[in-house]
N, C-alpha and C. Protein backbone atom coordinates (compact mmCIF):
# COMPACT_ATOMS: atom_id res chain seq x y z
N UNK A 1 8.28 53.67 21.03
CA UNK A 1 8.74 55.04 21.13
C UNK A 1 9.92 55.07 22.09
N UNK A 2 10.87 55.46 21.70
CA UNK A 2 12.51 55.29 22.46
C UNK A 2 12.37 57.07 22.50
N UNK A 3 12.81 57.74 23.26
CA UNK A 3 13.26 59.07 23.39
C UNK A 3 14.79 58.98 23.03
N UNK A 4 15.33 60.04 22.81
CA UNK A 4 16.28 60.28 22.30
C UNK A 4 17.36 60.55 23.90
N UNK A 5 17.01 60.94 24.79
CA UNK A 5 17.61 61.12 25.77
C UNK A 5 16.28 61.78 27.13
N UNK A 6 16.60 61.04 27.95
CA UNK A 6 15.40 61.47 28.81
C UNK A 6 16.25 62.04 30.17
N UNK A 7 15.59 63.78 30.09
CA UNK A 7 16.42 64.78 30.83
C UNK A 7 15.65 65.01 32.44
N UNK A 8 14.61 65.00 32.58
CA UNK A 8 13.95 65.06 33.55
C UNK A 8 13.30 64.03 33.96
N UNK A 9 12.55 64.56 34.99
CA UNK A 9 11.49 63.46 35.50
C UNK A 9 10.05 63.00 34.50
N UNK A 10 9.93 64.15 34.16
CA UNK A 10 8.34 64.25 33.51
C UNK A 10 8.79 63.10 32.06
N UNK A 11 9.71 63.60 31.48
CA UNK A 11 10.85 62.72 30.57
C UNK A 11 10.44 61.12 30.88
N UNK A 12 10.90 60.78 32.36
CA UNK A 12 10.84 59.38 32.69
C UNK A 12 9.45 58.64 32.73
N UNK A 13 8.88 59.95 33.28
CA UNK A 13 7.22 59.13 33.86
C UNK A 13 6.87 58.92 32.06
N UNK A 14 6.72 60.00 31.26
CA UNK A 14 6.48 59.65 29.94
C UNK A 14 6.85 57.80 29.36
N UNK A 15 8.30 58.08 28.77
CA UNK A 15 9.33 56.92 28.80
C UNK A 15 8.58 55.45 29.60
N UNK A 16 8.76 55.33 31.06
CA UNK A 16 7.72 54.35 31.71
C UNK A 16 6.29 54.18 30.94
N UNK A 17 5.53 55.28 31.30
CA UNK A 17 4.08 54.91 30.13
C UNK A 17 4.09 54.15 29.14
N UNK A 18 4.99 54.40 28.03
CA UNK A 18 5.48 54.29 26.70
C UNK A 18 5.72 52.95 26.71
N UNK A 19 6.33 52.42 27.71
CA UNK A 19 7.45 50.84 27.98
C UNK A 19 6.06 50.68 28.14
N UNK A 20 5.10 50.71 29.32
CA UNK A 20 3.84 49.91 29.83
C UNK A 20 3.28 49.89 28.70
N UNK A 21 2.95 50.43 28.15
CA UNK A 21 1.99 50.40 26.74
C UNK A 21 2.77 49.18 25.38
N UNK A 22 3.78 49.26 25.33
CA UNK A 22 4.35 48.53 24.36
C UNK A 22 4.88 47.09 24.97
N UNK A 23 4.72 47.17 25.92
CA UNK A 23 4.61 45.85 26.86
C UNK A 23 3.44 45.04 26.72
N UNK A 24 2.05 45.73 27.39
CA UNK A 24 0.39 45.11 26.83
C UNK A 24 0.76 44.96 25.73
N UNK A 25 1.26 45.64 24.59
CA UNK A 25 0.38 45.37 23.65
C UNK A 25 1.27 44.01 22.89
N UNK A 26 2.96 44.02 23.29
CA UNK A 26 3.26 42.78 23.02
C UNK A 26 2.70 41.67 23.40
N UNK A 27 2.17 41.53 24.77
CA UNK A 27 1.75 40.66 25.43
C UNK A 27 0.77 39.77 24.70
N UNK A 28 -0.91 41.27 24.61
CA UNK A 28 -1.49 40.80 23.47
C UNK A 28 -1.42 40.11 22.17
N UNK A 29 -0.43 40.94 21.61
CA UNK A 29 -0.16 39.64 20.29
C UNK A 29 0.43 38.52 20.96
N UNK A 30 1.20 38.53 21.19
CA UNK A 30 1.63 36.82 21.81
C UNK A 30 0.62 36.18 22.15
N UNK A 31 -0.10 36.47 23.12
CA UNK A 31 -1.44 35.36 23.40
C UNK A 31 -3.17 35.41 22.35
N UNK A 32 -2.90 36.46 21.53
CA UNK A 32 -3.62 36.18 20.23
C UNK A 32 -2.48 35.05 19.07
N UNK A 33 -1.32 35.13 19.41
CA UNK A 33 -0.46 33.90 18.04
C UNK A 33 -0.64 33.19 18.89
N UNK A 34 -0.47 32.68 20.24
CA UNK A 34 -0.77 31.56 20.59
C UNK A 34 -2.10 30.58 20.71
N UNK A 35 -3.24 31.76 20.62
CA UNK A 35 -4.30 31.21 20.99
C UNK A 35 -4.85 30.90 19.48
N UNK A 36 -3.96 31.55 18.34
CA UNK A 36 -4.28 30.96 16.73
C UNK A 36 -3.87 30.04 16.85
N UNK A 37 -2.12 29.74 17.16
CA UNK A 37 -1.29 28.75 17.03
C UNK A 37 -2.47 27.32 17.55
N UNK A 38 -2.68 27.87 18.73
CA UNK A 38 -3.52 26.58 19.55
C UNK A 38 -4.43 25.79 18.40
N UNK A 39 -5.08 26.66 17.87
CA UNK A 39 -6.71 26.60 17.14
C UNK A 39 -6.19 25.53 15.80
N UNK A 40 -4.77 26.36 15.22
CA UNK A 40 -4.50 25.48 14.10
C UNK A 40 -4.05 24.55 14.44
N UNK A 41 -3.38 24.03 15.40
CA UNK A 41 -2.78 22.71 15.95
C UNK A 41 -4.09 21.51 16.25
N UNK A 42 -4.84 22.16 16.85
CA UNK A 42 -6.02 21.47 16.89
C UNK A 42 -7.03 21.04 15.71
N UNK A 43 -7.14 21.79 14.63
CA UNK A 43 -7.56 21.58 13.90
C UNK A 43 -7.42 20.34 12.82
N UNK A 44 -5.56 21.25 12.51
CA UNK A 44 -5.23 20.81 11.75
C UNK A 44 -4.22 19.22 12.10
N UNK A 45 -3.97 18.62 13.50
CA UNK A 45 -3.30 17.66 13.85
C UNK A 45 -4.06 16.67 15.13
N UNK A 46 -4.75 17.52 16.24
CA UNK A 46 -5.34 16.64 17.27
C UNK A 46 -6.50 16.32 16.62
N UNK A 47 -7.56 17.04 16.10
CA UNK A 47 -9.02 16.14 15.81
C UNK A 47 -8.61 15.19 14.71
N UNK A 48 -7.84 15.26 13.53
CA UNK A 48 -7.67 14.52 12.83
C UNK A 48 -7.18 12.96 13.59
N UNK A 49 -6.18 13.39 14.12
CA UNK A 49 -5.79 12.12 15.02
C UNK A 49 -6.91 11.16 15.81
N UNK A 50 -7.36 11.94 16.54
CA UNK A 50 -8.50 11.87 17.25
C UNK A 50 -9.62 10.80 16.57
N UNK A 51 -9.78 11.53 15.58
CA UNK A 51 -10.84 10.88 14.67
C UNK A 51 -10.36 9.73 13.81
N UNK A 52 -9.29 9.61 13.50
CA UNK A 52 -8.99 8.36 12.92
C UNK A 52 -8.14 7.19 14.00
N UNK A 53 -8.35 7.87 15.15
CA UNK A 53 -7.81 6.67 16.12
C UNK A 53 -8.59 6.28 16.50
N UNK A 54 -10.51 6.74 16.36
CA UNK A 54 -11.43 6.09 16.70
C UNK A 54 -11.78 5.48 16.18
N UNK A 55 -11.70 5.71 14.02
CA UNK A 55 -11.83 4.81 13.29
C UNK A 55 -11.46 3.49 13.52
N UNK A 56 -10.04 4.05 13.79
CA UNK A 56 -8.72 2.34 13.90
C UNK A 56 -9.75 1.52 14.45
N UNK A 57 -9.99 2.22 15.77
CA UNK A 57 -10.65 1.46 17.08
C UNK A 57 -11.75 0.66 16.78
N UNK A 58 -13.22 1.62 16.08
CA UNK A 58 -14.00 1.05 15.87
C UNK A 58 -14.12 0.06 14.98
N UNK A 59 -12.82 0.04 13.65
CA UNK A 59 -12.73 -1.16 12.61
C UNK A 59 -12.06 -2.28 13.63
N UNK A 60 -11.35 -2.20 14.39
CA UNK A 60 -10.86 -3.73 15.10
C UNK A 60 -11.73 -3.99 16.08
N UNK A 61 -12.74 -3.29 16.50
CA UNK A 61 -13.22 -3.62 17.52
C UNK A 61 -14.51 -4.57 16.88
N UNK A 62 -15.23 -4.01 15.66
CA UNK A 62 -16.17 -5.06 15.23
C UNK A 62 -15.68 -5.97 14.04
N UNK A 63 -14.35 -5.57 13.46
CA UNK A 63 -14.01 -6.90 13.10
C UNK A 63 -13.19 -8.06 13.21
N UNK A 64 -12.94 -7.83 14.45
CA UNK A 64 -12.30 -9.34 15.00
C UNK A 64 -12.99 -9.84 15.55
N UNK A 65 -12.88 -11.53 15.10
CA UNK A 65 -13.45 -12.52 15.54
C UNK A 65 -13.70 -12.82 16.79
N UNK A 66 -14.35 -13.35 17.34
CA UNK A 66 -14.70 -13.56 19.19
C UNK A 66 -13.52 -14.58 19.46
N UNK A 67 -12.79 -15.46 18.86
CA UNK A 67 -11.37 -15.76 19.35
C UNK A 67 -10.46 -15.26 19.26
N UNK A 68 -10.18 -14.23 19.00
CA UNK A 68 -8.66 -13.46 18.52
C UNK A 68 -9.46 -12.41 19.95
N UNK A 69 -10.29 -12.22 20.11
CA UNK A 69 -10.90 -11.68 21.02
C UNK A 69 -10.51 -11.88 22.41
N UNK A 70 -10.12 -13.37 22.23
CA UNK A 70 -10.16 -14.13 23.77
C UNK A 70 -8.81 -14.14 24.05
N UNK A 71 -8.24 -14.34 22.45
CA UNK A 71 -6.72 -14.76 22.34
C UNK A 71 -5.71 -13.16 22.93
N UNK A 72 -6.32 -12.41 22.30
CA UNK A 72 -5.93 -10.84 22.67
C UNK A 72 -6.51 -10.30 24.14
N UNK A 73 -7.34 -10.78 24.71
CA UNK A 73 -7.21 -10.66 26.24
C UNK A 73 -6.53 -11.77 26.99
N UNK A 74 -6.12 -12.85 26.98
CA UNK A 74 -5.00 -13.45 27.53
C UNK A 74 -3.92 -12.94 27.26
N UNK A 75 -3.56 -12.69 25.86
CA UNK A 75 -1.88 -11.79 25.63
C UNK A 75 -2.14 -10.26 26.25
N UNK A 76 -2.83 -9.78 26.58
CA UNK A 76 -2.80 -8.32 27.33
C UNK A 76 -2.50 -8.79 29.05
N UNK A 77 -3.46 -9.86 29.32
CA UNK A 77 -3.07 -9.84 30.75
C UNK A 77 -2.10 -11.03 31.02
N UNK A 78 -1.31 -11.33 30.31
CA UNK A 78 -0.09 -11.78 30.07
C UNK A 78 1.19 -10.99 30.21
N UNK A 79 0.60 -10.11 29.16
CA UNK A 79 1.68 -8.76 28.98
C UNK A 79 2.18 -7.73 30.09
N UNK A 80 0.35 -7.80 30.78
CA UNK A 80 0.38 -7.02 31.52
C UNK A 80 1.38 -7.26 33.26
N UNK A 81 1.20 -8.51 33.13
CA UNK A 81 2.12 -8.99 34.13
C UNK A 81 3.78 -9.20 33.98
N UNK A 82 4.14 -9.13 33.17
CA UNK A 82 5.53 -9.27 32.54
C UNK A 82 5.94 -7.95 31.50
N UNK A 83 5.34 -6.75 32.22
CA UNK A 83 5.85 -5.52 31.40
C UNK A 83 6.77 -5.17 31.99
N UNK A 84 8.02 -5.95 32.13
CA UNK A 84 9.33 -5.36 32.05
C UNK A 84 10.33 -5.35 30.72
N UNK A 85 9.68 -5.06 29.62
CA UNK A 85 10.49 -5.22 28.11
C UNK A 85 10.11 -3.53 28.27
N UNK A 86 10.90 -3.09 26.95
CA UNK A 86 11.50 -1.94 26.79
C UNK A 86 10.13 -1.55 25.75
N UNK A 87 9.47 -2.46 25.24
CA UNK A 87 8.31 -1.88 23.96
C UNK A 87 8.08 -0.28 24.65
N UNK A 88 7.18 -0.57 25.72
CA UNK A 88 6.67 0.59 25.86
C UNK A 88 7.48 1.44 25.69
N UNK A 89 8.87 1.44 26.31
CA UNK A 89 9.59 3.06 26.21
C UNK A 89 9.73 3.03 24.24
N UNK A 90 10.15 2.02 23.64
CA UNK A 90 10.32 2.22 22.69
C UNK A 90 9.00 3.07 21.88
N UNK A 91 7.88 3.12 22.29
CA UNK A 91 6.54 3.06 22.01
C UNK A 91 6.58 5.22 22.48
N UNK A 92 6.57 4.67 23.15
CA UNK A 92 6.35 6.47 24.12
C UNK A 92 7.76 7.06 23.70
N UNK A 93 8.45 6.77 23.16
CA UNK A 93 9.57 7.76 22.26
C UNK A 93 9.20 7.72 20.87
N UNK A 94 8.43 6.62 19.93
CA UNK A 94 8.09 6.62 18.56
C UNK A 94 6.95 7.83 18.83
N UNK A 95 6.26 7.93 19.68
CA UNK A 95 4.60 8.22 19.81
C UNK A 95 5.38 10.23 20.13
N UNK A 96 6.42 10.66 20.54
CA UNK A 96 6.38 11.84 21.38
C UNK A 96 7.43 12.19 19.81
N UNK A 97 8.08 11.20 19.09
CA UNK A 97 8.97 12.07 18.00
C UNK A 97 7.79 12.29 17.07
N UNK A 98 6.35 11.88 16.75
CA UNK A 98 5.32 12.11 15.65
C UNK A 98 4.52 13.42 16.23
N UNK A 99 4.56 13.58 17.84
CA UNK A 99 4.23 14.64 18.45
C UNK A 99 4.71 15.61 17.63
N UNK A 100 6.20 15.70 18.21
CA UNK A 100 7.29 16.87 18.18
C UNK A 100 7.59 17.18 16.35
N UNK A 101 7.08 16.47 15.53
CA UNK A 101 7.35 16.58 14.12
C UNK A 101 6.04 17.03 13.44
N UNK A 102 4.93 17.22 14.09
CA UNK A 102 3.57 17.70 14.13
C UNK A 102 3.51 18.87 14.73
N UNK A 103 3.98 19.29 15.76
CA UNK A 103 4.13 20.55 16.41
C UNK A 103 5.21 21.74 15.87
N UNK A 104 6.28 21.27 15.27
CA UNK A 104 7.21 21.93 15.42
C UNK A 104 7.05 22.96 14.39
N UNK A 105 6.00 23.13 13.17
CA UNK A 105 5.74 24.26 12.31
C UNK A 105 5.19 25.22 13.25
N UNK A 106 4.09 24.71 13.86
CA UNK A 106 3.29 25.70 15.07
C UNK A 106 4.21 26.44 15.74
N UNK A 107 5.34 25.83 16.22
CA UNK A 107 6.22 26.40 17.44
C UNK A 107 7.23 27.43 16.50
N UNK A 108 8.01 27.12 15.69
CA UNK A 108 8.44 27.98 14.53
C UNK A 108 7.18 28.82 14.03
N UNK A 109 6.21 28.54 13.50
CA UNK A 109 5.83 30.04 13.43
C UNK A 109 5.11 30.76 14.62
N UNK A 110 4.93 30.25 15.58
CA UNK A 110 4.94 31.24 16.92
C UNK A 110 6.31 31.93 16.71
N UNK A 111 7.29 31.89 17.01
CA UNK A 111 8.93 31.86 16.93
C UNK A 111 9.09 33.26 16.26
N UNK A 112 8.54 32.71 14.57
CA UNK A 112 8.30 34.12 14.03
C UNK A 112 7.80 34.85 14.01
N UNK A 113 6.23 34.58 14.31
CA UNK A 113 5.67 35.67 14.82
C UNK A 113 6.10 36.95 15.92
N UNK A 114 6.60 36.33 17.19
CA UNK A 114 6.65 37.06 17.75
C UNK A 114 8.32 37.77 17.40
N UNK A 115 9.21 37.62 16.99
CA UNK A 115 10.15 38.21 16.49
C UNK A 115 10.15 39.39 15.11
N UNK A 116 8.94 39.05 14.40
CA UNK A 116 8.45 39.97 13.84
C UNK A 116 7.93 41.15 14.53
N UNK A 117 7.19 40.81 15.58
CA UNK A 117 5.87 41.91 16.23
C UNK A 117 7.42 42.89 17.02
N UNK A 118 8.57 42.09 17.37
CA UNK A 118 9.35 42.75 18.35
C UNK A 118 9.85 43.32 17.18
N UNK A 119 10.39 43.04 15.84
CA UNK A 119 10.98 43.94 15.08
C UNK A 119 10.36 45.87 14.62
N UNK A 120 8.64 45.16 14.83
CA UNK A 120 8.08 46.28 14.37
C UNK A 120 8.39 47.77 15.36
């Protein structure tokens, strides 16, 4: 509710109300799209992940052999002493662009959402 011109005081205190009220209630929708946004992100991208990175886990974990076993804890604490190669960063930039390409519908339609709710 915009007034057309606000002449007095009583005018303003109105006007103020009006802003406070359409303020909450933006607020509200924003943290109802976000708290959807959240729900579908989770749903639809972290448990899935989640759950098939335990798969991964649990298929290599009981089917490798007890030497590849032994062989793969010497190359870890091998690795682990000579982690000055770039893998990891290369690793933690592959791992944050599958993030950001998983997220970015969520964040676009937050985006629109709330540019809609401000149009109304």
């Amino acid at each position: 509710m915009k007034p057309e011109r606000i002449r007095t005081l009583k005018d303003l205190s109105e006007a103020k109300k009006a802003l406070k009220l359409e303020s909450v209630q933006t607020r509200l929708l924003i943290q109802n799209n976000l708290a959807q946004a959240g729900k579908q992100a989770f749903l639809h991208y972290l448990l899935p992940l989640g759950v098939s990175g335990l798969v991964a886990w649990g298929v290599k974990k009981f089917t490798t052999p007890e030497k590849d076993k032994e062989q793969a804890a010497s190359f870890e604490t091998s690795q682990g002493e000579t982690n000055h190669s770039p893998k990891p960063l290369v690793e933690g930039i592959r791992v944050a662009g599958k993030v950001i390409a998983a997220l970015m519908p969520t964040v676009l339609s937050i985006i629109e959402s709330y540019q809609t709710s401000e149009e109304e």
